[in-house]
Every structure is written in C-alpha cells, then in structure tokens.
C-alpha atoms as a PDB file:
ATOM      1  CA  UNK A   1      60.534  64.798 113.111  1.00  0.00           C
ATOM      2  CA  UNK A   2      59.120  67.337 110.267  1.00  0.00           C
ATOM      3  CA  UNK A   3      60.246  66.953 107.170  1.00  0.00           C
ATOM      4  CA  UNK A   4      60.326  69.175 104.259  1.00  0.00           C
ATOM      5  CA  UNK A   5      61.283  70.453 101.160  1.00  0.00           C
ATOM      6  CA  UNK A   6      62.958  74.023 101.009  1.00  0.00           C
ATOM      7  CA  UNK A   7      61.641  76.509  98.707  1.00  0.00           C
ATOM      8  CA  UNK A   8      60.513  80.441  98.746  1.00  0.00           C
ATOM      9  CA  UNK A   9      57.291  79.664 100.145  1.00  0.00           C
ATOM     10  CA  UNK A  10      58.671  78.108 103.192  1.00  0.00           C
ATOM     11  CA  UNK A  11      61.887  79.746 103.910  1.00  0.00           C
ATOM     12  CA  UNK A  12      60.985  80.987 107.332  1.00  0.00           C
ATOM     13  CA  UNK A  13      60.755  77.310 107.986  1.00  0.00           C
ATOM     14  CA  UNK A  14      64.089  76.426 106.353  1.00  0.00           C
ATOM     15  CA  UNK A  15      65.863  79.386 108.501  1.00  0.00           C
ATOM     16  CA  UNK A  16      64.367  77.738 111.480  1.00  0.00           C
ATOM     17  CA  UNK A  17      65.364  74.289 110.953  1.00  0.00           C
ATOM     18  CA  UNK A  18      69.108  76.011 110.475  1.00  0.00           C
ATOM     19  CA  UNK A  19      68.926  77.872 114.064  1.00  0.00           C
ATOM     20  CA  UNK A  20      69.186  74.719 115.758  1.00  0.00           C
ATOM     21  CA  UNK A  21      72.383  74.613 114.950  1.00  0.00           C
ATOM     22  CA  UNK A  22      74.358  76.337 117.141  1.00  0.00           C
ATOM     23  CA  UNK A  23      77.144  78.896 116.320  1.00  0.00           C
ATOM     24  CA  UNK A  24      79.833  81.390 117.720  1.00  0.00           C
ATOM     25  CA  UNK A  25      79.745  84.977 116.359  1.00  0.00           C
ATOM     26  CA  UNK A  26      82.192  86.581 114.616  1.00  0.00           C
ATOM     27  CA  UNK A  27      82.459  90.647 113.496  1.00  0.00           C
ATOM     28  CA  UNK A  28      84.278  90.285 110.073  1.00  0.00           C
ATOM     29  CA  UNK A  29      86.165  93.600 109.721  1.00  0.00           C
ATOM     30  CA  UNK A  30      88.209  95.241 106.578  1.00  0.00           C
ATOM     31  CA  UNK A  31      89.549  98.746 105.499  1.00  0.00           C
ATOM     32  CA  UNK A  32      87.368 100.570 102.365  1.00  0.00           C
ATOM     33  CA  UNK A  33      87.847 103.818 100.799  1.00  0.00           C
ATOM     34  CA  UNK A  34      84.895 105.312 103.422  1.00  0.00           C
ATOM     35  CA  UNK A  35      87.299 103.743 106.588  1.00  0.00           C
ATOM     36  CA  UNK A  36      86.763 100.678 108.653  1.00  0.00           C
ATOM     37  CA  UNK A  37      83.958  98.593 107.972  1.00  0.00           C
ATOM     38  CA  UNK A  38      82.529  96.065 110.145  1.00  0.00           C
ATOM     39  CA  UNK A  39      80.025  92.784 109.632  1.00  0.00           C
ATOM     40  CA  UNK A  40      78.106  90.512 112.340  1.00  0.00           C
ATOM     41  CA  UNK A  41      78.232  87.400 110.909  1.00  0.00           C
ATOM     42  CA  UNK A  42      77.984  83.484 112.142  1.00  0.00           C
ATOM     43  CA  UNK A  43      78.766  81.855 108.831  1.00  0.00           C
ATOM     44  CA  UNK A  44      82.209  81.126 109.941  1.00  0.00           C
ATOM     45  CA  UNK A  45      84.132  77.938 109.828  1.00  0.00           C
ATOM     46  CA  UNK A  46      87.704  76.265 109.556  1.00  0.00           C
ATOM     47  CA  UNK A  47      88.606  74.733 106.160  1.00  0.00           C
ATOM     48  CA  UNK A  48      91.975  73.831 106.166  1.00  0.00           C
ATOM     49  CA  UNK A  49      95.151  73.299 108.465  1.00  0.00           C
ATOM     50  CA  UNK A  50      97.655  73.032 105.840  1.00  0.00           C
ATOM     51  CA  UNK A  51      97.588  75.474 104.481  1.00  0.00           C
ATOM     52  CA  UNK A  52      95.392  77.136 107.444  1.00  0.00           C
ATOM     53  CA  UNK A  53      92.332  78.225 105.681  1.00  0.00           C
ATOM     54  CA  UNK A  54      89.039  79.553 107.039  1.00  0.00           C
ATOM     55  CA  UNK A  55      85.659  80.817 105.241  1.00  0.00           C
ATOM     56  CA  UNK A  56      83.163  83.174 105.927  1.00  0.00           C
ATOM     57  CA  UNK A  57      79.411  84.164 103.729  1.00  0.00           C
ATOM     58  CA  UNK A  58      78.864  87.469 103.313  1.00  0.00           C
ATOM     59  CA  UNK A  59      75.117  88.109 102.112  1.00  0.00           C
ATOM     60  CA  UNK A  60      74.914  89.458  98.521  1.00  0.00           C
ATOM     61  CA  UNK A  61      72.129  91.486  99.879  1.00  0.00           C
ATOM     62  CA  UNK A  62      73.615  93.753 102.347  1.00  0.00           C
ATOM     63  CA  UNK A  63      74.736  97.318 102.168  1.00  0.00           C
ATOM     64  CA  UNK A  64      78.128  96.322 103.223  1.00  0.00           C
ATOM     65  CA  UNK A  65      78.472  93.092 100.800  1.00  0.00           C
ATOM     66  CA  UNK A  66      80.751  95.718  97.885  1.00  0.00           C
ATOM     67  CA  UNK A  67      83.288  96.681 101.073  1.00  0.00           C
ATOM     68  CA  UNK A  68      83.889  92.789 101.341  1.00  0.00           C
ATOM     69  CA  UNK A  69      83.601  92.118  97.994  1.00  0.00           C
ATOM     70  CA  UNK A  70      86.633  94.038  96.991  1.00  0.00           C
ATOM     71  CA  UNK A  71      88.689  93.354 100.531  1.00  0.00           C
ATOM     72  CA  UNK A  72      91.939  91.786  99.559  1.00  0.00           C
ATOM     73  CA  UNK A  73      92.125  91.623 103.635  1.00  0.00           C
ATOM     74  CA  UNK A  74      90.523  91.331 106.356  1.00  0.00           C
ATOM     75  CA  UNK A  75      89.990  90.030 110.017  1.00  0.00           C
ATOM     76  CA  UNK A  76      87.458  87.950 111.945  1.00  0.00           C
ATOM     77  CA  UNK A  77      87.159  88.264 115.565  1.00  0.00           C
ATOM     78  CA  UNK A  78      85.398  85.597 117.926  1.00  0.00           C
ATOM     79  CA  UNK A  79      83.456  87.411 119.919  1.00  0.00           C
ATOM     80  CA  UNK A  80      83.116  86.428 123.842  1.00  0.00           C
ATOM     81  CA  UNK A  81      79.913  86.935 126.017  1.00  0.00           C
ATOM     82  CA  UNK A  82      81.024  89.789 127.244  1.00  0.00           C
ATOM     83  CA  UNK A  83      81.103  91.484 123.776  1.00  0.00           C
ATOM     84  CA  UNK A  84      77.300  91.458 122.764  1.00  0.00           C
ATOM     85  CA  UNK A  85      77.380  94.689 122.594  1.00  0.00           C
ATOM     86  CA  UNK A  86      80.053  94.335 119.439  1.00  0.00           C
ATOM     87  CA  UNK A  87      77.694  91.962 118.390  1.00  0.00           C
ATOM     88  CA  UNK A  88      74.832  94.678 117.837  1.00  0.00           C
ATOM     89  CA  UNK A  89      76.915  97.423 116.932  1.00  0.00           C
ATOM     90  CA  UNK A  90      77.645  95.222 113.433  1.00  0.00           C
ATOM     91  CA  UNK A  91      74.770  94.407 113.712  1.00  0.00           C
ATOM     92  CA  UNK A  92      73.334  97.521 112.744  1.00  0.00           C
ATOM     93  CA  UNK A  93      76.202  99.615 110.949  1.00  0.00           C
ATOM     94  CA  UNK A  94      79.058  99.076 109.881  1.00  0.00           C
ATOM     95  CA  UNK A  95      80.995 101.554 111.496  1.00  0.00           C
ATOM     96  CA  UNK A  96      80.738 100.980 114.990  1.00  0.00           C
ATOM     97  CA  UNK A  97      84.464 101.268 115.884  1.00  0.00           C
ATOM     98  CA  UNK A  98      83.794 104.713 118.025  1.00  0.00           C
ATOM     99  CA  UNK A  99      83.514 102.997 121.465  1.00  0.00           C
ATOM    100  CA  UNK A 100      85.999  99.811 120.906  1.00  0.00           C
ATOM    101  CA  UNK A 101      89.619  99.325 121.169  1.00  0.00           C
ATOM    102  CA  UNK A 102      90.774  98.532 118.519  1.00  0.00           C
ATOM    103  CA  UNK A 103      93.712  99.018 115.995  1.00  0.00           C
ATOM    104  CA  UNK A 104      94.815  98.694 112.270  1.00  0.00           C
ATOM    105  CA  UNK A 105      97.323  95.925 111.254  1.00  0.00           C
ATOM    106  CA  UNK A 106     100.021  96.365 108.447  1.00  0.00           C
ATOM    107  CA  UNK A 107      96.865  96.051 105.604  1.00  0.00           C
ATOM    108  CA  UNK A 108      95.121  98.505 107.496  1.00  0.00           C
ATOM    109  CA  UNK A 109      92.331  96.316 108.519  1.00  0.00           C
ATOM    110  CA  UNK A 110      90.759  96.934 111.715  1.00  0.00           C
ATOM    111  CA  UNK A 111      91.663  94.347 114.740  1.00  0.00           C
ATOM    112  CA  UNK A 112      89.266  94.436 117.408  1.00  0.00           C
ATOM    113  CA  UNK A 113      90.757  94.043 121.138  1.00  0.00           C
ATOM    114  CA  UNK A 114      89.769  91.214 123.522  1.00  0.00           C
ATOM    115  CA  UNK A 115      88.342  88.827 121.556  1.00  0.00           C
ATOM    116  CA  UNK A 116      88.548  85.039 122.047  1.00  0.00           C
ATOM    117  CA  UNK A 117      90.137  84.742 118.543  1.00  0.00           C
ATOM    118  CA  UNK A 118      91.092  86.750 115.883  1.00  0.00           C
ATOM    119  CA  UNK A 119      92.229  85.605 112.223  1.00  0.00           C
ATOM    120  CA  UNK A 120      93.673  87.906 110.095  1.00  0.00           C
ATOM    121  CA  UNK A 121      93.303  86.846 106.426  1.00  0.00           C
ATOM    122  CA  UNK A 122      94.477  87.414 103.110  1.00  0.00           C
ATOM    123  CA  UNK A 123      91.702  86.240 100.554  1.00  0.00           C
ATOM    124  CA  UNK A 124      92.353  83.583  98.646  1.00  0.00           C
ATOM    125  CA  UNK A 125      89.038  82.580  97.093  1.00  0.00           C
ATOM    126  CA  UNK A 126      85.528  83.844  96.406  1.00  0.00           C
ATOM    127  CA  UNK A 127      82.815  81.392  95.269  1.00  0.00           C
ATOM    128  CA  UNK A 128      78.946  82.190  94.678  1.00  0.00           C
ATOM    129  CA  UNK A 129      76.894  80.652  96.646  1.00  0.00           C
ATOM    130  CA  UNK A 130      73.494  81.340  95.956  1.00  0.00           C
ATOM    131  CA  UNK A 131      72.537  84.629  97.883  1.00  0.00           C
ATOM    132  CA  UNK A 132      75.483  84.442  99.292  1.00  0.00           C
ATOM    133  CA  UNK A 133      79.546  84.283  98.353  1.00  0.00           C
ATOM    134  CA  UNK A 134      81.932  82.292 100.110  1.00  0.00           C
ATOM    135  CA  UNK A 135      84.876  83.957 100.848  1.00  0.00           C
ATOM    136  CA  UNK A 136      87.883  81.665 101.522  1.00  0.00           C
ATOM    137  CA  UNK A 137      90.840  83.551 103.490  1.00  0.00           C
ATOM    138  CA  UNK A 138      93.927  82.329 104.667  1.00  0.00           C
ATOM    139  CA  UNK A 139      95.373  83.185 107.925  1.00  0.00           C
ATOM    140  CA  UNK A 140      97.930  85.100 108.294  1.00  0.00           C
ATOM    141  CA  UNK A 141      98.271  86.032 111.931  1.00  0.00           C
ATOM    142  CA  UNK A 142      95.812  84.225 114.264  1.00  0.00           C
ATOM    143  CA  UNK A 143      95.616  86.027 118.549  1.00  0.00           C
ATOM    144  CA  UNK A 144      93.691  83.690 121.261  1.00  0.00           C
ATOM    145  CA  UNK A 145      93.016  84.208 124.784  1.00  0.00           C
ATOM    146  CA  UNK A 146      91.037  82.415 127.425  1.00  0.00           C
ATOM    147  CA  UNK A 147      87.041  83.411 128.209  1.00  0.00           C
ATOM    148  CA  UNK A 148      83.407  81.880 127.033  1.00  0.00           C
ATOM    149  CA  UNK A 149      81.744  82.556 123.363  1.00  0.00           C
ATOM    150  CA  UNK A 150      79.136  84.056 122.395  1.00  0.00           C
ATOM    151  CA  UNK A 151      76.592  82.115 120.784  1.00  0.00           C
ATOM    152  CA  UNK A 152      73.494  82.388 118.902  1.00  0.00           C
ATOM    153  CA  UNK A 153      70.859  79.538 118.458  1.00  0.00           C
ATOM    154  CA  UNK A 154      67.571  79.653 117.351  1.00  0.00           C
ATOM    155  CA  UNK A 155      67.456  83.664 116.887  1.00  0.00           C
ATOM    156  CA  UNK A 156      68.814  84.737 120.472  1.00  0.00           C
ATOM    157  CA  UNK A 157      72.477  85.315 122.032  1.00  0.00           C
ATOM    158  CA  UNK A 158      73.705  83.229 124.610  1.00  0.00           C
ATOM    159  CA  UNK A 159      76.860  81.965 126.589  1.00  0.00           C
ATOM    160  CA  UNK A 160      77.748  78.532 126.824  1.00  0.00           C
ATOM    161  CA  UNK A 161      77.861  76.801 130.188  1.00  0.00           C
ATOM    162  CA  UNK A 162      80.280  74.058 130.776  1.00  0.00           C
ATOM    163  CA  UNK A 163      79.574  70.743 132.822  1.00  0.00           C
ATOM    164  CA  UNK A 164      82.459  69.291 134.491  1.00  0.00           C
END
C-alpha cells in the first residue's frame, strides 16, 4: 500500500486514490431563469431516513455551480447503463434535454424518464466544503424501477454484473 499526504502538488494522486471507490451516476437537474439546467455528478449519497434526506457536491468551479446555487428545487436521477448517453450530455452542457423524455414537476424542475431512481428535493441545507458545497435536499417525491446502474470507477463508465 502507498501512502501519502494530500496536497496541490499531488492532487492527481489524491483523485486517483478516490476512483477506487466506486459510484453510481446521477444527472442533478433544476429550473433557472435561462430554462432547465442539468449536472453529471457522482457525489451523491443518502443522509437520513427520518426525515429522508440526501446530499449532493456541486463544484464551486463550474459554469453551472450559480443555477444550483440558487435552486430552491431540484431532482436527481440514477442513471442506468443504458443511459450513458445522459451521462455525457451533462457532461458537457447543461442543457441537453433536446433528445430525452422528460417533464417538469409542480416546481418546474426537470424529471428525466426511465431512470433507476429519481429524488425530487426541496433544499434544506448548503454547507462549504472546500471547492465544493454540499447541498443537503430532502425528498419529496422519490420514482424507482427495476434495471442495472451505471457506474464509474477509476475514470471510466461501467455496468455492474451480478454473481448469483
């Protein structure tokens, strides 16, 4: 095993050492005042039951971090492997509704169809968290339906494969 310490200098090294973990993807979505807005993101995970809480990290540095910022709502959708394509299309902008089904919920916010899961949220707490902010959100509405994730682990997409 390598150890080290994480700094600047080495962060390549630190972002490697957190790809072995792997995670599901989620496309975070929310209304703004230029339309829907979209986010790939894997920093997703469960917080609470009662009351049923998730959280997501939206990086400070992204062109789409101020739509988030100032979402009161919003959804996240957990994407299956047959929706890589999703996956890149948030990927790369964040307005890359025009091929998907998809429709707005009483907020407005934009629910992607045929996802795995999908939480609709009301925020309920921001905190900073270094380059990032950690958005709390509690659930709302929560959809589910049967299929594989999509995953990502050390830098590429994948499906998981179950033994029985």
């Amino acid at each position: 095993m390598h150890s080290f310490t994480p700094s600047p200098e080495n962060s390549r090294e630190f972002r490697d050492a957190l790809g072995r973990f792997g995670t599901g993807i989620t496309v975070v979505t929310a209304a703004s005042g230029e339309g829907p807005v979209g986010m790939t993101v894997n920093s997703f995970s469960s917080v609470s039951l009662d009351p049923p809480l998730v959280l997501w990290s939206p990086a400070k540095s992204s062109r789409r971090f101020a739509h988030f910022q100032a979402a009161e709502h919003f959804a996240i959708h957990v994407l299956s492997h047959r929706q890589e394509q999703i996956c890149h299309g948030f990927s790369r902008s964040a307005y890359a509704f025009d091929k998907l089904d998809w429709v707005r919920n009483e907020q407005g916010v934009p629910l992607i169809e045929g996802c795995l899961s999908r939480f609709e949220c009301r925020r309920r707490a921001t905190y900073e968290g270094g380059d990032h902010m950690i958005v709390v959100g509690e659930v709302m509405r929560a959809s589910t339906t049967d299929g594989a994730p999509l995953l990502f682990y050390r830098g590429s997409l994948g499906e998981f494969l179950r033994r029985d």
